[in-house]
Protein backbone atom coordinates (compact mmCIF):
# COMPACT_ATOMS: atom_id res chain seq x y z
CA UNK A 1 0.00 0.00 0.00
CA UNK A 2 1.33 3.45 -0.95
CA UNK A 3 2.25 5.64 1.98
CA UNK A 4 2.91 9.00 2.17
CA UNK A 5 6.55 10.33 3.77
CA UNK A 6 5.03 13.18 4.81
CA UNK A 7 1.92 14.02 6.10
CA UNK A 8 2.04 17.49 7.96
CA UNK A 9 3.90 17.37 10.32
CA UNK A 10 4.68 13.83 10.33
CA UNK A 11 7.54 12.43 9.14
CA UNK A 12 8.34 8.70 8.33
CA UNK A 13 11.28 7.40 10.38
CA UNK A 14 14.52 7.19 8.93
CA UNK A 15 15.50 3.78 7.20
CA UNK A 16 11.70 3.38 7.50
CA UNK A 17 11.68 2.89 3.36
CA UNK A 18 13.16 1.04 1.79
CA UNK A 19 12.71 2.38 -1.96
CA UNK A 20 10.33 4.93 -3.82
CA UNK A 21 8.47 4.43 -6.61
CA UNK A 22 7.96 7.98 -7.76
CA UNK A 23 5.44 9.08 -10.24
CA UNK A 24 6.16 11.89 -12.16
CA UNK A 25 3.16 13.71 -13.14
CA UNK A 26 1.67 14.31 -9.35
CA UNK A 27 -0.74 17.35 -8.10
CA UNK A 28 0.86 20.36 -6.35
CA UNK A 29 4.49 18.98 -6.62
CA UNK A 30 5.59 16.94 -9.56
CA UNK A 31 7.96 13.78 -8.76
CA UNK A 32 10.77 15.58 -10.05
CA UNK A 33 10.89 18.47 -7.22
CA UNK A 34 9.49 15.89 -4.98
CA UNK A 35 13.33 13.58 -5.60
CA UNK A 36 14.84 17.12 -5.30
CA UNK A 37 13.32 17.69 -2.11
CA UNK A 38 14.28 14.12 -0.95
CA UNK A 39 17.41 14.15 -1.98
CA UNK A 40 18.26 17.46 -0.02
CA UNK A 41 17.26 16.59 3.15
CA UNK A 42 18.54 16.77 6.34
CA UNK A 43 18.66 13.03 7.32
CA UNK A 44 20.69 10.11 6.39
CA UNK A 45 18.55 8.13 4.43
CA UNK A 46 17.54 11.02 1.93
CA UNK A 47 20.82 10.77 -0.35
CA UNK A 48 21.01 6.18 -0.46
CA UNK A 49 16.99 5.39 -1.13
CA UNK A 50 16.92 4.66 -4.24
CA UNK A 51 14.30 6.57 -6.03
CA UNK A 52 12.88 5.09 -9.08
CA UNK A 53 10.72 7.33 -11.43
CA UNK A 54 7.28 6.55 -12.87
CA UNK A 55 6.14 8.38 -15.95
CA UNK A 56 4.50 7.75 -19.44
CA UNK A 57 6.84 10.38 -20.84
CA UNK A 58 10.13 7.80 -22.02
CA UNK A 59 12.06 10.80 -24.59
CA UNK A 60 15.60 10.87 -23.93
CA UNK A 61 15.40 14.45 -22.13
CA UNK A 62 12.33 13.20 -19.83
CA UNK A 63 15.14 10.53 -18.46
CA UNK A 64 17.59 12.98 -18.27
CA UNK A 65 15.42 15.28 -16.00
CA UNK A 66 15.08 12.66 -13.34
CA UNK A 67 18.54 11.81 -12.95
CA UNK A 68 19.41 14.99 -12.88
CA UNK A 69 16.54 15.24 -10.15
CA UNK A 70 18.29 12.39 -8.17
CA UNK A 71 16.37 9.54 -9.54
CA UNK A 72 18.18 6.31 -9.88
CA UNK A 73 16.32 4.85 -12.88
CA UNK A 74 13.32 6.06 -15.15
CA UNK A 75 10.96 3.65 -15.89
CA UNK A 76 7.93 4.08 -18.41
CA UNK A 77 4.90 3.03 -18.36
CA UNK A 78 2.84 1.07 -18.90
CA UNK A 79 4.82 -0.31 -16.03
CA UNK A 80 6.01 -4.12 -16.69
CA UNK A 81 6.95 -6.49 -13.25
CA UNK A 82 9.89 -7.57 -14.70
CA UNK A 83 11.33 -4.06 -15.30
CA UNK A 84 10.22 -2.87 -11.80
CA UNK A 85 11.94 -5.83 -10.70
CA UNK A 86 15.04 -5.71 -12.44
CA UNK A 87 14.98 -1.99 -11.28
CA UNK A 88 14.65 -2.48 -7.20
CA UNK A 89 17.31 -5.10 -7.36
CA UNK A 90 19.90 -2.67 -9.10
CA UNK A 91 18.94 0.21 -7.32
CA UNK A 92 19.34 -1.90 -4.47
CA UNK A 93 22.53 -3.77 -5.46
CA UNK A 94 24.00 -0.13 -6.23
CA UNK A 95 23.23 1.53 -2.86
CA UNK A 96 23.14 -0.83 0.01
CA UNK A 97 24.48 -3.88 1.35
CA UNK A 98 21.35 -5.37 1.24
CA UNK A 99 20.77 -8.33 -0.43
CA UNK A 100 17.50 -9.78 -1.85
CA UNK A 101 16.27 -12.81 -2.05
CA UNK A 102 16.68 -14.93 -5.62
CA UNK A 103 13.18 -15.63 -5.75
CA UNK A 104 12.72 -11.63 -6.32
């Protein structure tokens, strides 16, 4: 179930995610300023969670804008499991010492 990090004045606990799945096109903030945000954060989990972004937009420059948001990988939809898959475990493999399991 989606959760939100933020919710007023609520924020989730660090290490309490493990990735985000990031949409692009959202109301009021779009998923790029929203990684931006993230990223520059005061707490130690905002610059290793791997961000991956969401978006039906796949052009070369639309890619471009979310690494240069801090997004790890850009996928495009219509989503596929495999890809989202294949994504987690190398954002994963990339930033932690985490290790999933094979079944994944």
């Amino acid at each position: 179930m989606p959760y939100c990090v933020c919710r007023g004045d609520h924020w989730s606990p660090v290490n309490y995610f493990g990735v985000i799945y990031m949409d692009i096109m959202m109301p009021r903030m779009n998923g790029w300023d929203a990684a931006r945000t993230i990223r520059a954060m005061n707490r130690p989990d905002a610059e290793i969670i791997p961000i991956i972004a969401m978006s039906a937009n796949a052009f070369s420059e639309d890619i471009m804008d979310s690494r240069l948001a801090g997004m790890d990988i850009h996928l495009a939809k219509p989503l596929d499991e495999a890809k989202m898959i294949n994504a987690l475990k190398q954002c994963v493999a990339e930033r932690s010492a985490v290790k999933l399991r094979n079944d994944l």
